[in-house]
N, C-alpha and C. Protein backbone atom coordinates (compact mmCIF):
# COMPACT_ATOMS: atom_id res chain seq x y z
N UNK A 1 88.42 -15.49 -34.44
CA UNK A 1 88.31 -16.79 -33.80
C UNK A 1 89.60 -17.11 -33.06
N UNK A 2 90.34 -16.59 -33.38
CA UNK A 2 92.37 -16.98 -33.11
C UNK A 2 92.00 -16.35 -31.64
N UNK A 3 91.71 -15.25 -31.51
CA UNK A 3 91.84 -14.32 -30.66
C UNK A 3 91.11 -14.65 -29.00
N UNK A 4 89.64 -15.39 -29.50
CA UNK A 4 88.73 -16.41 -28.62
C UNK A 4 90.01 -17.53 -28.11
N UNK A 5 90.56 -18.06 -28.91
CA UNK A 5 91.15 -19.42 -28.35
C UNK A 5 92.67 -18.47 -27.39
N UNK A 6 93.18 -17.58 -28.04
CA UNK A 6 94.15 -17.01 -27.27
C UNK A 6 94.10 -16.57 -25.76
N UNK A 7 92.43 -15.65 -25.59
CA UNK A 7 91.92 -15.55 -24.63
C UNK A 7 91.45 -16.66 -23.07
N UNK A 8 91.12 -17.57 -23.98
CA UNK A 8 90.89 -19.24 -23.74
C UNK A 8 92.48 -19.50 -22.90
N UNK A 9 93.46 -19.89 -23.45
CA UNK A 9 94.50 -20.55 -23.31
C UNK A 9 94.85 -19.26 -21.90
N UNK A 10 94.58 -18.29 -22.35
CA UNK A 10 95.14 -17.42 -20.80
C UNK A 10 94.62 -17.12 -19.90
N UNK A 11 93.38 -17.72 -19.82
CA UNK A 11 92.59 -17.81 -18.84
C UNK A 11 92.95 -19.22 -18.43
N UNK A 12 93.29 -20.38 -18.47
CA UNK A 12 93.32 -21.56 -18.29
C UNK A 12 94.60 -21.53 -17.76
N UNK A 13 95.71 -20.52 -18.31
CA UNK A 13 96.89 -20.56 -17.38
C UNK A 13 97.10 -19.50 -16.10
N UNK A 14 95.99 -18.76 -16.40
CA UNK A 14 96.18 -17.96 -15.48
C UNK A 14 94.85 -18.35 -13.87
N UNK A 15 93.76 -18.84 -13.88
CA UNK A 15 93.13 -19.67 -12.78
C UNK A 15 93.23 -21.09 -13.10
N UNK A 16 93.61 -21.84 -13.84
CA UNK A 16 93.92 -23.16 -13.73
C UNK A 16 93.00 -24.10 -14.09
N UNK A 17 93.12 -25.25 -14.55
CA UNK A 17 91.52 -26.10 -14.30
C UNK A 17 90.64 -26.23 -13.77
N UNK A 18 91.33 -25.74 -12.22
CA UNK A 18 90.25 -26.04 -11.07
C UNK A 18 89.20 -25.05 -10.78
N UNK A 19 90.15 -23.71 -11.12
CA UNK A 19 89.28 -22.73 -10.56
C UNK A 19 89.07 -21.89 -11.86
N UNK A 20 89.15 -22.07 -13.01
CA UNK A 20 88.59 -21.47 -14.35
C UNK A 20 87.34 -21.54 -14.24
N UNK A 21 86.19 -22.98 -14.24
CA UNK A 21 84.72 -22.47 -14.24
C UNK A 21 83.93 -21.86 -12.99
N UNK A 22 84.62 -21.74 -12.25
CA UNK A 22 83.94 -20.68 -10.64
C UNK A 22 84.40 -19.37 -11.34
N UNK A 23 85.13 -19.05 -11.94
CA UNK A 23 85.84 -17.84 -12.43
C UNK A 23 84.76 -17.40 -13.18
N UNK A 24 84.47 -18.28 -14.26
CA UNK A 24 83.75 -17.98 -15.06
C UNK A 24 82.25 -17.69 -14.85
N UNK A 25 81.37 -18.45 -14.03
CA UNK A 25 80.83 -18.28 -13.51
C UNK A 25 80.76 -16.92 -12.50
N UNK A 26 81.70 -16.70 -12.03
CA UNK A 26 81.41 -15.43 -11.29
C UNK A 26 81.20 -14.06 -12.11
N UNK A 27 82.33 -14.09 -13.35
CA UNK A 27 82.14 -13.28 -13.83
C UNK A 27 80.93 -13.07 -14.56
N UNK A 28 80.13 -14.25 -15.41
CA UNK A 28 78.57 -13.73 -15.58
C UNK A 28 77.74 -13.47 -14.86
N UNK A 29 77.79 -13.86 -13.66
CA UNK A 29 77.16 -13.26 -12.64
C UNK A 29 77.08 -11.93 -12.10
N UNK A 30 78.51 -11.43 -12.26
CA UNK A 30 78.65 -9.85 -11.97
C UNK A 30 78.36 -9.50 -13.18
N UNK A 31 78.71 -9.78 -14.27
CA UNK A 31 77.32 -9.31 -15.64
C UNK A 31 76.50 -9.20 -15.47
N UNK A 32 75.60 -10.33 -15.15
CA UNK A 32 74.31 -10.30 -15.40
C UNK A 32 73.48 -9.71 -14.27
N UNK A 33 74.26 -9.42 -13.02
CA UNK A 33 74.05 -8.18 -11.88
C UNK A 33 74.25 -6.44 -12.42
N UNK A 34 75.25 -6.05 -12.98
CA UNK A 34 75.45 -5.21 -13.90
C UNK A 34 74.82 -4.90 -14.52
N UNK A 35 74.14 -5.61 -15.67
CA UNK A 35 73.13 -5.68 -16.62
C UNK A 35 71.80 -4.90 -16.08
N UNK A 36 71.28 -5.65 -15.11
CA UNK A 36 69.98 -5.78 -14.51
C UNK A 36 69.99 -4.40 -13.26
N UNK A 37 71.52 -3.71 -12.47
CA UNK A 37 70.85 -2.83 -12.63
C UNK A 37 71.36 -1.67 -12.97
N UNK A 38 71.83 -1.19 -14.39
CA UNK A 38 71.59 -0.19 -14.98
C UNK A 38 70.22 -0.62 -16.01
N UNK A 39 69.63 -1.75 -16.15
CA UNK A 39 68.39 -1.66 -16.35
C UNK A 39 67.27 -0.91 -15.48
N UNK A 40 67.44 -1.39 -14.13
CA UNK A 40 66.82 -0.36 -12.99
C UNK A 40 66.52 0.52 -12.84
N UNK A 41 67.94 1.14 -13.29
CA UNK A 41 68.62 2.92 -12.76
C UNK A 41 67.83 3.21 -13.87
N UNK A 42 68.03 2.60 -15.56
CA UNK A 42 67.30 3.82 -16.42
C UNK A 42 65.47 3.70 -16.21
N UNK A 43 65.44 2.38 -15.89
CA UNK A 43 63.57 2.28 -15.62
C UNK A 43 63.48 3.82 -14.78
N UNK A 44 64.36 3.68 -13.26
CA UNK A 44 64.13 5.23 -11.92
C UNK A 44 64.33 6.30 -12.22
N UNK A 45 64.83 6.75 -13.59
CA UNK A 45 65.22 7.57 -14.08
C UNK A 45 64.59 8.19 -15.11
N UNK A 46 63.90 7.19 -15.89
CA UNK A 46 62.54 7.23 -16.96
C UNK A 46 61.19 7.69 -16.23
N UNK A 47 60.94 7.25 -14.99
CA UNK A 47 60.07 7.40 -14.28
C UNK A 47 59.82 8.63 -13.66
N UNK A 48 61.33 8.81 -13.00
CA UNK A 48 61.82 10.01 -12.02
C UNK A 48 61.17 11.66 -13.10
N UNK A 49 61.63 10.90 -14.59
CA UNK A 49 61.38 12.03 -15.62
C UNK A 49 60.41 12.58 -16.10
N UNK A 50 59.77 11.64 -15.99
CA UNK A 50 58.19 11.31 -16.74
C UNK A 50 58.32 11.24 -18.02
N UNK A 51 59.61 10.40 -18.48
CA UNK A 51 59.38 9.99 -20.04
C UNK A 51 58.50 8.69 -20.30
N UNK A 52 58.20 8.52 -21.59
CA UNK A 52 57.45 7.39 -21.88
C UNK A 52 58.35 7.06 -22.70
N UNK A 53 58.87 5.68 -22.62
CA UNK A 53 60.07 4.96 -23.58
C UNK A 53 59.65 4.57 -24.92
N UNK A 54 58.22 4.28 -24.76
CA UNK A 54 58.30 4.18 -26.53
C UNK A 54 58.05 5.75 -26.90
N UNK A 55 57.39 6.86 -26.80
CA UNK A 55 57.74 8.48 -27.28
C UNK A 55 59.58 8.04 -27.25
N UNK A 56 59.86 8.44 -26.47
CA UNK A 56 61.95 8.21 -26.80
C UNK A 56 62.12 7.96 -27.71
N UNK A 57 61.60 6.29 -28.20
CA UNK A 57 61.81 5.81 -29.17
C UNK A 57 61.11 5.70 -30.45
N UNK A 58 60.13 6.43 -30.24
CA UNK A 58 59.60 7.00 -31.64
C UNK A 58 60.80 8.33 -31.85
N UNK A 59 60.77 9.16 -31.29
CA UNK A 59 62.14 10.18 -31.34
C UNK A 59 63.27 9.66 -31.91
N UNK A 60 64.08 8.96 -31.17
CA UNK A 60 64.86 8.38 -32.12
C UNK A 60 65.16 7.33 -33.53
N UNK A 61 63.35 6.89 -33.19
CA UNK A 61 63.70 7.12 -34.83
C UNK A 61 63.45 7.90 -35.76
N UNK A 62 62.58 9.11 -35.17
CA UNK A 62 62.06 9.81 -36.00
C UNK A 62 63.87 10.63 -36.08
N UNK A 63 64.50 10.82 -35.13
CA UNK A 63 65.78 11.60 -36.01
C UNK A 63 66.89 10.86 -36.93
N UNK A 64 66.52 9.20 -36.67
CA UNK A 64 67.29 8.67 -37.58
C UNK A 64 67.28 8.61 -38.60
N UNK A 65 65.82 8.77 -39.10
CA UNK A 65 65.35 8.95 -40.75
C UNK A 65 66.09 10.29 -40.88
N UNK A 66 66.70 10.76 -40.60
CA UNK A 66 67.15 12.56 -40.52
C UNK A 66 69.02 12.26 -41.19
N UNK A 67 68.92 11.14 -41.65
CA UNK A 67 70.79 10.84 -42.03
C UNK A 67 70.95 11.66 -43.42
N UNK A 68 71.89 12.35 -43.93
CA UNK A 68 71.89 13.21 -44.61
C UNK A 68 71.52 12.08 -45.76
N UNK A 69 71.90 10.97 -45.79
CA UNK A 69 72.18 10.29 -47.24
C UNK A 69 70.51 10.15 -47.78
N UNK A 70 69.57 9.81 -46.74
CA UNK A 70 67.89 9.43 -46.91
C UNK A 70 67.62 10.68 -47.16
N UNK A 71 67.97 12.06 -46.84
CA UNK A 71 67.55 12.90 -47.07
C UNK A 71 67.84 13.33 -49.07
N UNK A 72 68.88 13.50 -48.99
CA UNK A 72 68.89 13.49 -50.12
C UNK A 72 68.36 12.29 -51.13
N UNK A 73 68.48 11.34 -50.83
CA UNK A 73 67.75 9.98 -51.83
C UNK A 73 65.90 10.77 -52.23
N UNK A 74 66.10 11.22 -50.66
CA UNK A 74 64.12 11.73 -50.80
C UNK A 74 64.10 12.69 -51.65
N UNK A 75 64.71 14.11 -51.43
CA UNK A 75 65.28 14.98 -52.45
C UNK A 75 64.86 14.71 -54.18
N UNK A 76 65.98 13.57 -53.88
CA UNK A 76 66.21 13.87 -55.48
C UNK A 76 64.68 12.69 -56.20
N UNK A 77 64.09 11.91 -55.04
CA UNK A 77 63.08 11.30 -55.86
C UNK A 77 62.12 12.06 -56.05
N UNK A 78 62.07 13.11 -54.62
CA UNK A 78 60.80 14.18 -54.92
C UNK A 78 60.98 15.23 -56.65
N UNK A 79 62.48 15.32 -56.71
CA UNK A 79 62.78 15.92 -58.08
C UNK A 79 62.43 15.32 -59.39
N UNK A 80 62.52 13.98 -59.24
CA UNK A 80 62.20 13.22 -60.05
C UNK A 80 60.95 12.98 -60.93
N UNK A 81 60.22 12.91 -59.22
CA UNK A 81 58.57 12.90 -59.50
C UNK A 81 58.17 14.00 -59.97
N UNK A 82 58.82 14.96 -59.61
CA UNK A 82 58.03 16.44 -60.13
C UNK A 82 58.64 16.60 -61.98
N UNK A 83 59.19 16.21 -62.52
CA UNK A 83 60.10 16.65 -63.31
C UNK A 83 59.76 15.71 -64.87
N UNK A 84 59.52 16.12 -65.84
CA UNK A 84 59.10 15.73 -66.75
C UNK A 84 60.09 15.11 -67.54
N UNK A 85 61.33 15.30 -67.47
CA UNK A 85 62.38 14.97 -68.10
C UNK A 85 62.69 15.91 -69.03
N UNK A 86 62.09 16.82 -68.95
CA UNK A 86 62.96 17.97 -70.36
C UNK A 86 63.73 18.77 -69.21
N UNK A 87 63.57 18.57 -67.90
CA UNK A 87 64.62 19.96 -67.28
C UNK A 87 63.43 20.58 -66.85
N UNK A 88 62.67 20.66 -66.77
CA UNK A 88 61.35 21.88 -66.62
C UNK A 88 60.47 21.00 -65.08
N UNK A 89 59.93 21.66 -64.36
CA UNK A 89 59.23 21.00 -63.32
C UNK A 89 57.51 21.51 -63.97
N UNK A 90 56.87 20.04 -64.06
CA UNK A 90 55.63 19.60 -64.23
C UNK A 90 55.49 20.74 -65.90
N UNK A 91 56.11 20.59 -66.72
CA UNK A 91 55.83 21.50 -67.76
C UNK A 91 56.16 22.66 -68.30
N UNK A 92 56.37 23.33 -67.18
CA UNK A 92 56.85 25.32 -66.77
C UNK A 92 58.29 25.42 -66.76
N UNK A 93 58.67 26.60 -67.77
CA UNK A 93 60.18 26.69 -67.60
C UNK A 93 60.71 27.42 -66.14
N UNK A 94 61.49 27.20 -65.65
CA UNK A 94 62.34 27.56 -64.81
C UNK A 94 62.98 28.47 -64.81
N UNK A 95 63.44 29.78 -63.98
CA UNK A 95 64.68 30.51 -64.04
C UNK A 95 65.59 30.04 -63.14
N UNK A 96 67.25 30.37 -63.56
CA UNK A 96 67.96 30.02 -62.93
C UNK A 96 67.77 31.23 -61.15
N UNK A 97 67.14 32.20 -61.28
CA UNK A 97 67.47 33.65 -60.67
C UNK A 97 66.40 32.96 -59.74
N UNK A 98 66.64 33.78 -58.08
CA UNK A 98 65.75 33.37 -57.16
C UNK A 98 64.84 34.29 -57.84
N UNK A 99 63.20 33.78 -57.00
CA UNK A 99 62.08 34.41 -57.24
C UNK A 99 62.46 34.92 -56.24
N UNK A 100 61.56 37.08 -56.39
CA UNK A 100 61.36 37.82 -55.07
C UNK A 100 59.78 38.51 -55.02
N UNK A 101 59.25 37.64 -54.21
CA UNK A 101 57.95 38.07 -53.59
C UNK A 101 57.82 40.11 -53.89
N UNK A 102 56.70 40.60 -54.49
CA UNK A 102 56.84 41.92 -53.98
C UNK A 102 56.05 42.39 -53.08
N UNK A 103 55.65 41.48 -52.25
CA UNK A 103 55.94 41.64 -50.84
C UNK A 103 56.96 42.14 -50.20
N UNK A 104 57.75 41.38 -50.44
CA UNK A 104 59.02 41.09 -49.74
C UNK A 104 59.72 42.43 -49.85
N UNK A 105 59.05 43.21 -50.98
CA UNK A 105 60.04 44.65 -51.22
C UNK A 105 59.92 45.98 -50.71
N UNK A 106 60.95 46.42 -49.77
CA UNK A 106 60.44 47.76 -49.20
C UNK A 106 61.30 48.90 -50.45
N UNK A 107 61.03 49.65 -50.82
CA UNK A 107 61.41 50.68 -51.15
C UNK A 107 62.41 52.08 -50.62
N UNK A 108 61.93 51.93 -49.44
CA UNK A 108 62.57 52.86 -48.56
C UNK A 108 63.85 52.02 -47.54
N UNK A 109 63.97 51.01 -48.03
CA UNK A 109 65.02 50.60 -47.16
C UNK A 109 65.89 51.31 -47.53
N UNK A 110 67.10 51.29 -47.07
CA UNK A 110 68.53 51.67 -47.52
C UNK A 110 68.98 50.54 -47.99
């Protein structure tokens, strides 16, 4: 708030009483010109692309659900759910050792 009134006071010494609200005024104006058109440019540019802005924005949120921390929260509830509480998933003991498909096994490899 200090920082608003500091800003305040140096604008008031620096265009004056008279010409502080034309100042001010101008400058939202070149905002709100600014604003409106890089609104434009991305509409000519969305278009130019052939994106559809809500797909975009299903995209981004579909990668925001993607934050490592939700991932793991999901993780460990999916562990949860599966997990009986003795350590064992749905009943069945576990090995610590990966499983290997014998599929997966050639013989003649080297």
């Amino acid at each position: 708030m200090g920082e608003i009134a500091v800003l305040a006071v140096l604008a008031l010494l620096v265009f004056g009483p008279d010409r502080l609200p034309k100042a001010i005024q101008a400058i939202t104006a070149g905002l709100r010109n600014l604003r409106s058109s890089a609104s434009d440019a991305t509409k000519s540019l969305q278009e130019a692309a052939g994106i559809d802005s809500d797909t975009t924005r299903q995209a981004m949120d579909d990668i925001a659900q993607l934050h490592p921390k939700r991932l793991m929260g999901s993780v460990l509830d999916d562990a949860d759910d599966n997990s009986d509480g003795t350590g064992r998933k749905n009943g069945s003991a576990t090995s610590s050792a990966p499983s290997q498909s014998l599929g997966d096994f050639d013989p003649d490899a080297p």
